[in-house]
N, C-alpha and C. Protein backbone atom coordinates (compact mmCIF):
# COMPACT_ATOMS: atom_id res chain seq x y z
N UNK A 1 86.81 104.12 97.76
CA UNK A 1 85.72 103.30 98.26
C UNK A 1 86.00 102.91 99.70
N UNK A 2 85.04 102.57 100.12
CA UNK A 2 84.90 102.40 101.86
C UNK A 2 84.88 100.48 101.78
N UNK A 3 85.41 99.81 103.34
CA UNK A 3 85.09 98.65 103.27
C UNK A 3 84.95 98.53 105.03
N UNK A 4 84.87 97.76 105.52
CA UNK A 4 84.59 97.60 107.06
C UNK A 4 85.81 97.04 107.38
N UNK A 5 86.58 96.70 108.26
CA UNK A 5 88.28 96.25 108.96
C UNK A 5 87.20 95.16 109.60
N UNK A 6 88.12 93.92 109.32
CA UNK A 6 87.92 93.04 110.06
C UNK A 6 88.65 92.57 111.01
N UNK A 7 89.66 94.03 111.53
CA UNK A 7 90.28 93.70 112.81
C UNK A 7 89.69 94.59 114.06
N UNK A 8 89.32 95.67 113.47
CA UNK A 8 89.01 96.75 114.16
C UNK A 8 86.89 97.44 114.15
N UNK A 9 86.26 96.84 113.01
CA UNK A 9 85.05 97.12 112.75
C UNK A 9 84.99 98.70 111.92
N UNK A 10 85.89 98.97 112.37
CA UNK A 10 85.73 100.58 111.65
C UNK A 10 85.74 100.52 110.24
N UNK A 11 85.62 102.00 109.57
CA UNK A 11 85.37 102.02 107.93
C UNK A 11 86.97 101.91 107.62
N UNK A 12 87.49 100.82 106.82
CA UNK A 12 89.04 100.72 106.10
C UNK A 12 88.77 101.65 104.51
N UNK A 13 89.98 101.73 104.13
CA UNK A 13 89.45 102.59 102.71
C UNK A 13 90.16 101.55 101.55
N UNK A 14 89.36 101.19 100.54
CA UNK A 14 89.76 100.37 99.18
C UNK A 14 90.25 101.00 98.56
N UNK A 15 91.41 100.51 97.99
CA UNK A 15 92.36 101.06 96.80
C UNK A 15 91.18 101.39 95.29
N UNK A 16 91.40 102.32 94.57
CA UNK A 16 90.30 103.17 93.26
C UNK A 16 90.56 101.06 92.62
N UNK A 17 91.84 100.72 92.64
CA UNK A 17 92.08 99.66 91.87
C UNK A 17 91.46 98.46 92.68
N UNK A 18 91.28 98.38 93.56
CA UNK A 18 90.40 97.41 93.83
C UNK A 18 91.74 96.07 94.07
N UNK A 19 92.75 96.89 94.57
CA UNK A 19 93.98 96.06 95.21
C UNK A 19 94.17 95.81 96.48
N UNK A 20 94.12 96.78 97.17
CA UNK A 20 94.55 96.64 98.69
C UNK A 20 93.16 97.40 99.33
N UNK A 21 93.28 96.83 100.63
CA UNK A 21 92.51 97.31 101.96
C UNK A 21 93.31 97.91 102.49
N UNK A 22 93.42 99.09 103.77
CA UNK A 22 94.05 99.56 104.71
C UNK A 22 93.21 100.35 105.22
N UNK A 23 93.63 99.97 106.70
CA UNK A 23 93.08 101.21 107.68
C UNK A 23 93.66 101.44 108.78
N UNK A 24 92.83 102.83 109.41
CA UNK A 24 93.75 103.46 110.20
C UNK A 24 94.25 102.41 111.41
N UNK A 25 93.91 101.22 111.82
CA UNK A 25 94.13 100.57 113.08
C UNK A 25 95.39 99.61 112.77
N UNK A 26 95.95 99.85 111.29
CA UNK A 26 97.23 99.07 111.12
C UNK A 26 96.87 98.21 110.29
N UNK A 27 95.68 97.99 109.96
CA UNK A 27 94.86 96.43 109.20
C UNK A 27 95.78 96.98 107.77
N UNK A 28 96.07 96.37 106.63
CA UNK A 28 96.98 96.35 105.58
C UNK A 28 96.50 95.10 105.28
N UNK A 29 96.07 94.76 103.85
CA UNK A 29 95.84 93.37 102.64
C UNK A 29 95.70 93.74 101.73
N UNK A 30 95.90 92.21 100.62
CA UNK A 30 95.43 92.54 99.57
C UNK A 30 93.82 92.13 98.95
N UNK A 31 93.58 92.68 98.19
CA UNK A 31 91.84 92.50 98.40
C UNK A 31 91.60 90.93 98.49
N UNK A 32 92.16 90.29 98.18
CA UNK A 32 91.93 88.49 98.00
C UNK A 32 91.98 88.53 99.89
N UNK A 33 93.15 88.51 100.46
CA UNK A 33 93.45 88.01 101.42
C UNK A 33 92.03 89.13 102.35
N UNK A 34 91.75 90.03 101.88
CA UNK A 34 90.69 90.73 103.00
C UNK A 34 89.11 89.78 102.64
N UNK A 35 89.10 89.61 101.62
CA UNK A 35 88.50 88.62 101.32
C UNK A 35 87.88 87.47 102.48
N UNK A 36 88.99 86.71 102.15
CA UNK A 36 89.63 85.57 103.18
C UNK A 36 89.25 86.00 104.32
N UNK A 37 89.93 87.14 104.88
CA UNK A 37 89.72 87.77 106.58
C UNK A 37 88.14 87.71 106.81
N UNK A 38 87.60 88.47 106.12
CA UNK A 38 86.23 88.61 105.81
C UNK A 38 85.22 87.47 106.22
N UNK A 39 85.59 86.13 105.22
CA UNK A 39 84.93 84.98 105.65
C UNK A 39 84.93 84.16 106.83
N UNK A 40 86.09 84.58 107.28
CA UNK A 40 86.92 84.06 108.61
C UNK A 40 86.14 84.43 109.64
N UNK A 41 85.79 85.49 109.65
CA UNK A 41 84.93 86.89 110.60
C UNK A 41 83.60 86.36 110.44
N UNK A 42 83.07 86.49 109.50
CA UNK A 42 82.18 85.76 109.37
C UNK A 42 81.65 84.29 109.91
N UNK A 43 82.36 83.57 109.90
CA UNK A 43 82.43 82.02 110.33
C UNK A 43 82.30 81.86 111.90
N UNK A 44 83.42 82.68 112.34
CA UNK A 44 83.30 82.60 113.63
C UNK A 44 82.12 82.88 114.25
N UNK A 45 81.62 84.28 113.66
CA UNK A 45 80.61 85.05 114.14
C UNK A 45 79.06 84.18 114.03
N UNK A 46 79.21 83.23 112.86
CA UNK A 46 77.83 81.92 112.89
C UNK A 46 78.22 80.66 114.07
N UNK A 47 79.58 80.70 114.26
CA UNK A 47 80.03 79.53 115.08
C UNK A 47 79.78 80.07 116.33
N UNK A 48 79.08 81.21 116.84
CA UNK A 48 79.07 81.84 118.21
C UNK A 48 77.62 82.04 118.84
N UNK A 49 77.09 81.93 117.25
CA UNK A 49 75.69 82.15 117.63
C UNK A 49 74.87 80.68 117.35
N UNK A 50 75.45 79.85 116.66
CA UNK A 50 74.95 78.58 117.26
C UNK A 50 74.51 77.41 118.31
């Protein structure tokens, strides 16, 4: 499965188990903590356009 890097924007690839994120730009988590990254990215990105 495909997911988006929230360090880099590019496509990261999901573990079949639905454990880890990784992609090619070095990004490495576990799905909780990409999670987390995720909302983080998110937050900022409403805190910028306010």
């Amino acid at each position: 499965m495909d997911a988006k890097c929230p360090k880099c924007n590019k496509i990261a690839e999901l573990s079949e188990d639905i454990e880890f994120v990784r992609c090619r730009c070095g990004y490495e988590a576990s799905y909780s903590d990409y999670i987390e990254d995720m909302k983080e990215r998110l937050i900022n990105i409403l805190n910028e356009n306010i």
